[in-house]
C-alpha atoms as a PDB file:
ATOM      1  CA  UNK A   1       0.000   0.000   0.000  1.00  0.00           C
ATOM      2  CA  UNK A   2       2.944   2.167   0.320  1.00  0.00           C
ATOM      3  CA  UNK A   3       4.553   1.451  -2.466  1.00  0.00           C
ATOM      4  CA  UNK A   4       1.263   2.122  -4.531  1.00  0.00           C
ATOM      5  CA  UNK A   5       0.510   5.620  -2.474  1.00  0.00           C
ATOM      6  CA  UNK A   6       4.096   6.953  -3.659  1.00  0.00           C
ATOM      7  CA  UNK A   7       3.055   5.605  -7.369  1.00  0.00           C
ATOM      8  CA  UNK A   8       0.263   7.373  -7.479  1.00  0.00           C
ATOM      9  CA  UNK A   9       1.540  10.717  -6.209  1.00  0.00           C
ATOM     10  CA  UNK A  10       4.467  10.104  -9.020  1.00  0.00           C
ATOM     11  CA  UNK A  11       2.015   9.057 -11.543  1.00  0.00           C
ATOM     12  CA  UNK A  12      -0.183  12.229 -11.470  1.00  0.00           C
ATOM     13  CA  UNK A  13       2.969  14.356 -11.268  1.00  0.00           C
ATOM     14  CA  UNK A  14       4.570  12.500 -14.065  1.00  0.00           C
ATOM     15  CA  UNK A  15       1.131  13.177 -16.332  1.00  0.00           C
ATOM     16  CA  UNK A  16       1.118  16.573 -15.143  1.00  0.00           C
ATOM     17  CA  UNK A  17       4.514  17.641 -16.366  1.00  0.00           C
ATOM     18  CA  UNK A  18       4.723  15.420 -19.195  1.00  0.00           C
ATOM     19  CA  UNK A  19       0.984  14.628 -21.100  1.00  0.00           C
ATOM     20  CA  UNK A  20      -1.096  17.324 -19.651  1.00  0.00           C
ATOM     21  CA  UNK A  21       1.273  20.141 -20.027  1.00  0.00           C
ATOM     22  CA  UNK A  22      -0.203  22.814 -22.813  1.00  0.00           C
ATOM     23  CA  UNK A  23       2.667  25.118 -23.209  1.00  0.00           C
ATOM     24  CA  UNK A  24       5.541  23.006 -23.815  1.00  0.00           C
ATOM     25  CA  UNK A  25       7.767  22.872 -26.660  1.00  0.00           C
ATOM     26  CA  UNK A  26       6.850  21.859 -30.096  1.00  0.00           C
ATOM     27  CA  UNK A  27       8.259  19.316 -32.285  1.00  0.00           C
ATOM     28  CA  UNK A  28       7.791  19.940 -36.372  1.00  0.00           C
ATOM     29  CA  UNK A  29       7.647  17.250 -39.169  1.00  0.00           C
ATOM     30  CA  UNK A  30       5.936  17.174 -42.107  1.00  0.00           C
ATOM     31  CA  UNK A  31       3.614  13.830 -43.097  1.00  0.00           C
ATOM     32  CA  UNK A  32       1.277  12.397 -45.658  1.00  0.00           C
ATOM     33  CA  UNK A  33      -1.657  11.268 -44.528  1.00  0.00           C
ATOM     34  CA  UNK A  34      -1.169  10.745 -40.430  1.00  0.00           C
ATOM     35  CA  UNK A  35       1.676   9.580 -38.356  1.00  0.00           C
ATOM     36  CA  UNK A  36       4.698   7.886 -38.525  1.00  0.00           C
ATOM     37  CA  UNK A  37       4.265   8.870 -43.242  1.00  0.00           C
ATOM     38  CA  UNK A  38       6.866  10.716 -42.705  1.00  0.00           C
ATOM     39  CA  UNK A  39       7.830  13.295 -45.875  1.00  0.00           C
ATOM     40  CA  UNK A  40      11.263  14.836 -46.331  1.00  0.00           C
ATOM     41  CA  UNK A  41      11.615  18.885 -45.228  1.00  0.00           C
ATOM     42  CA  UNK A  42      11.690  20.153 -48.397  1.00  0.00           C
ATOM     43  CA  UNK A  43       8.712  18.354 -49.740  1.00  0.00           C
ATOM     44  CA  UNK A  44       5.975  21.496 -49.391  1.00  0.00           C
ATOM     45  CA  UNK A  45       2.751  19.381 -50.341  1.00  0.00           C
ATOM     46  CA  UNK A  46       3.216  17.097 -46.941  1.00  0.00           C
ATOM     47  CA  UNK A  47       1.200  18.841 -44.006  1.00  0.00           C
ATOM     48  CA  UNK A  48       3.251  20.514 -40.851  1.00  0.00           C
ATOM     49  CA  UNK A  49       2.585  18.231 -38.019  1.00  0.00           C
ATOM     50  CA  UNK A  50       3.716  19.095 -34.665  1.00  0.00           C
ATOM     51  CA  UNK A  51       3.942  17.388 -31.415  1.00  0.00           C
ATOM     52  CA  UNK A  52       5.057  17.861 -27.955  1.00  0.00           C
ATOM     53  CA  UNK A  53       8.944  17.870 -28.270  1.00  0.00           C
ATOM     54  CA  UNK A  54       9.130  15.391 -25.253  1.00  0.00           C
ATOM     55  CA  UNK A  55      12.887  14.729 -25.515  1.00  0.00           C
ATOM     56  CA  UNK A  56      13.314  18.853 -24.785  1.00  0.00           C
ATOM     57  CA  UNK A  57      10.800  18.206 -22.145  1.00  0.00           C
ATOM     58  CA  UNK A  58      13.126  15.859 -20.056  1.00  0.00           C
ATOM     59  CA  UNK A  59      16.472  17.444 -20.780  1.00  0.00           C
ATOM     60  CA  UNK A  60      14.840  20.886 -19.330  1.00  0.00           C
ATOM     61  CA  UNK A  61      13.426  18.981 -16.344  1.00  0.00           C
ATOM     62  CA  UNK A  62      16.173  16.922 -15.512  1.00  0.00           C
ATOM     63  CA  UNK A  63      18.609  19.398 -15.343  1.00  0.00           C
ATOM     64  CA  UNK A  64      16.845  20.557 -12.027  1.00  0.00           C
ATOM     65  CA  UNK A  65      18.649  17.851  -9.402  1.00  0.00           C
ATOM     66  CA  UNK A  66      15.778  17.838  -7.423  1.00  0.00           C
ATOM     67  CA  UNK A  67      13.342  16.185  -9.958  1.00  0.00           C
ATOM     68  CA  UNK A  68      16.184  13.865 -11.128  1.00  0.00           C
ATOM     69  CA  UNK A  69      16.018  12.686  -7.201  1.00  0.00           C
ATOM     70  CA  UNK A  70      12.292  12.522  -7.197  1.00  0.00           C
ATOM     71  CA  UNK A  71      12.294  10.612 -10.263  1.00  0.00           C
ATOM     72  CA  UNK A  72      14.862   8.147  -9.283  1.00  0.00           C
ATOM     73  CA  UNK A  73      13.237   7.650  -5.676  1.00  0.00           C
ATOM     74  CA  UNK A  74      10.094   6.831  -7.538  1.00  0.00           C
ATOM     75  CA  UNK A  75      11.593   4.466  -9.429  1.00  0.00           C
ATOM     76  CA  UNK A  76      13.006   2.174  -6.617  1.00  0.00           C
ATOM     77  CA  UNK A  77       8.766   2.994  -5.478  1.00  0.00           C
ATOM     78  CA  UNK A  78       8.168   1.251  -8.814  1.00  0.00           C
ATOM     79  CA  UNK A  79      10.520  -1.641  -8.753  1.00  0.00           C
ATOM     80  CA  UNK A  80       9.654  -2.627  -5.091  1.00  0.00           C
ATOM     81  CA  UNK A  81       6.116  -2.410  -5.944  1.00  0.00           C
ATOM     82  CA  UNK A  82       6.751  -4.672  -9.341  1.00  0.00           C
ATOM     83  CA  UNK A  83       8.686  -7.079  -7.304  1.00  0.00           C
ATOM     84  CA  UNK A  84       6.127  -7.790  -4.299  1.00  0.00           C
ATOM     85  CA  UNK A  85       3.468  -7.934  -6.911  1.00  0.00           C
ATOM     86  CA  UNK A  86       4.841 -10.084  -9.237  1.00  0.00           C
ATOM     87  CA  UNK A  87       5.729 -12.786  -6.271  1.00  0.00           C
ATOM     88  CA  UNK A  88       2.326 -12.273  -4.904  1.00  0.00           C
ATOM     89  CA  UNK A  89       1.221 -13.595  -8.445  1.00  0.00           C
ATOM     90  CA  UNK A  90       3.422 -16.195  -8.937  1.00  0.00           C
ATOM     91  CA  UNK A  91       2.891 -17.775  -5.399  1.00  0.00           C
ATOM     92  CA  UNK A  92      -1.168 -17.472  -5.744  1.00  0.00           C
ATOM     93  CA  UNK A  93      -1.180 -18.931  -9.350  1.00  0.00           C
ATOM     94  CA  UNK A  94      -2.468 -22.306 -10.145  1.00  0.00           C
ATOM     95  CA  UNK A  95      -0.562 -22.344 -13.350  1.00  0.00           C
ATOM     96  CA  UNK A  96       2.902 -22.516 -12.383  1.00  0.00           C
ATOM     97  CA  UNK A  97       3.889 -25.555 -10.849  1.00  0.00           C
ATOM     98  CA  UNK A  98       5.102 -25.989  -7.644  1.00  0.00           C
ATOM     99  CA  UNK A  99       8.542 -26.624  -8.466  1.00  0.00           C
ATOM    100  CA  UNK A 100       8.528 -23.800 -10.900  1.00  0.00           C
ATOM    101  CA  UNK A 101       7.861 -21.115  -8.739  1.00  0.00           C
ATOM    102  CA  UNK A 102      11.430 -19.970  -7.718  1.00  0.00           C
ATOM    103  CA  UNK A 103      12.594 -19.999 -10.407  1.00  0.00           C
ATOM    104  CA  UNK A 104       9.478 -17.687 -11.988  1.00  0.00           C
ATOM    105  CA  UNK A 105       9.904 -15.545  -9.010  1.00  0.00           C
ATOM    106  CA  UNK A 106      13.767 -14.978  -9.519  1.00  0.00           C
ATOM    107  CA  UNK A 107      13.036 -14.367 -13.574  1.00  0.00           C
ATOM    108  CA  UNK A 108      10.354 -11.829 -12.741  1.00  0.00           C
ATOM    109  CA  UNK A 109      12.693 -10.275 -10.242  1.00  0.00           C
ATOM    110  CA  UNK A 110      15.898  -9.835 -12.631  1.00  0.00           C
ATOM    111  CA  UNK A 111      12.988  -8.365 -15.200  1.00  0.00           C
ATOM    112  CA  UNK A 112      12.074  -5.494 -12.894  1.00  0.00           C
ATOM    113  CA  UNK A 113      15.900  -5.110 -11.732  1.00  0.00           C
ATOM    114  CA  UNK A 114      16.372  -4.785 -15.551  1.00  0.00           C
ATOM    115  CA  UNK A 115      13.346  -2.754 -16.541  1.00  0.00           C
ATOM    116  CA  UNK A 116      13.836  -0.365 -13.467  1.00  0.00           C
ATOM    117  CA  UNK A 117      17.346   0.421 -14.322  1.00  0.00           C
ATOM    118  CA  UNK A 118      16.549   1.437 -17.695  1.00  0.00           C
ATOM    119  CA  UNK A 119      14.197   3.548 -15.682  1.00  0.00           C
ATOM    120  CA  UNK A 120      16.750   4.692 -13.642  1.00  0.00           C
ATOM    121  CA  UNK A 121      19.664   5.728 -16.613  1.00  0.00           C
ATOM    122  CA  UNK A 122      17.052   8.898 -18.483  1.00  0.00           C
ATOM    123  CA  UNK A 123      17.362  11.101 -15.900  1.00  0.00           C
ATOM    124  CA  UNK A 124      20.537  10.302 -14.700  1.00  0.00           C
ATOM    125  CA  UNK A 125      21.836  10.633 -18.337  1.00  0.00           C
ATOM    126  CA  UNK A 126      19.974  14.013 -18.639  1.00  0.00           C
ATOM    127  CA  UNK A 127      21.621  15.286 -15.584  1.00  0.00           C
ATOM    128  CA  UNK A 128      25.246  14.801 -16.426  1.00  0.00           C
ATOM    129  CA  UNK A 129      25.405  14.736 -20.406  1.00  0.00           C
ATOM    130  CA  UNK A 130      22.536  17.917 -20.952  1.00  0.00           C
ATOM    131  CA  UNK A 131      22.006  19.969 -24.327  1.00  0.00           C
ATOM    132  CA  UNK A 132      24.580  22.601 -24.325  1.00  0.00           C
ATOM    133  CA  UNK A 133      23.110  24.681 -27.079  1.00  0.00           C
ATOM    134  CA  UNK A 134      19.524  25.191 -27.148  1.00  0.00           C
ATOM    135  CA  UNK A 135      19.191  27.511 -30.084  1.00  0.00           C
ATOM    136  CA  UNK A 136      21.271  25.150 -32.372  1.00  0.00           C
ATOM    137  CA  UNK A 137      18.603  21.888 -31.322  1.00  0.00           C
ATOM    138  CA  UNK A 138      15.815  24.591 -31.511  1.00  0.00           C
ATOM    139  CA  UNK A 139      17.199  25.348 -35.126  1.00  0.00           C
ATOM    140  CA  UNK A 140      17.625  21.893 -36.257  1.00  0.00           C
ATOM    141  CA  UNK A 141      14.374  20.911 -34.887  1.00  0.00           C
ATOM    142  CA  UNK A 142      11.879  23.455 -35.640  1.00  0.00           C
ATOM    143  CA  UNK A 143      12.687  26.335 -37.830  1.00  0.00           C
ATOM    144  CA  UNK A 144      14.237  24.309 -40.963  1.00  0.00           C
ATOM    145  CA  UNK A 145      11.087  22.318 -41.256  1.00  0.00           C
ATOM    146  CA  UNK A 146       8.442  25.256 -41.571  1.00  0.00           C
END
């Protein structure tokens, strides 16, 4: 219950700054008929598209060491919650044998070690490697494709 308190505090704080935001910054492309018809820049008869520019999102964000330790606390919130859940399941199923189970608990274990330290490296890696040059990835990324 913990676990799933902290979760949901991180989940509508995660949605907040990251789905629900309206002002953030754009990303441009042009495309034929709907996403991922993707049309080169200079082609003028493919629509502008533009979507949230999430990658700017989480380099701005995560240069801020406070939210880099918020995320990464909720993260070790998500893998402890992933681990006791996933034993809880694997004890209480009736499909996995008996002499199975440990070794479907200690699989489902290295998975959430795994998947929560690919969790772990985004903001860590947008903390120490961030985007120097804003103008030049604002450049690249928006103004040459309008």
């Amino acid at each position: 219950a913990i676990t799933g308190f902290f979760l949901l505090i991180f989940l509508v704080v995660h949605l907040a700054q990251f789905r629900f935001i309206e002002t953030g910054p754009q990303y441009w492309f042009r495309a034929k008929l709907m996403y991922p018809f993707y049309c080169a820049r200079e082609n003028t008869s493919c629509e502008l598209v533009h979507f949230k520019d999430l990658y700017k999102l989480e380099f701005q964000l995560f240069e801020d060491k406070r939210w880099v330790l918020f995320y990464l606390a909720s993260v070790y919130f998500f893998i402890t919650h992933m681990q006791e859940g996933f034993v809880k399941v694997v004890n209480a199923s009736p499909v996995v044998a008996r002499k199975h189970k440990g070794m479907a608990r200690f699989i489902g274990l290295v998975l959430a070690y795994f998947i929560g330290l690919l969790y772990f490296s985004y903001p860590i890696f947008c903390y120490f490697f961030p985007i120097r040059d804003w103008a030049a990835y604002d450049e690249e990324h928006i103004t040459s494709w309008q």
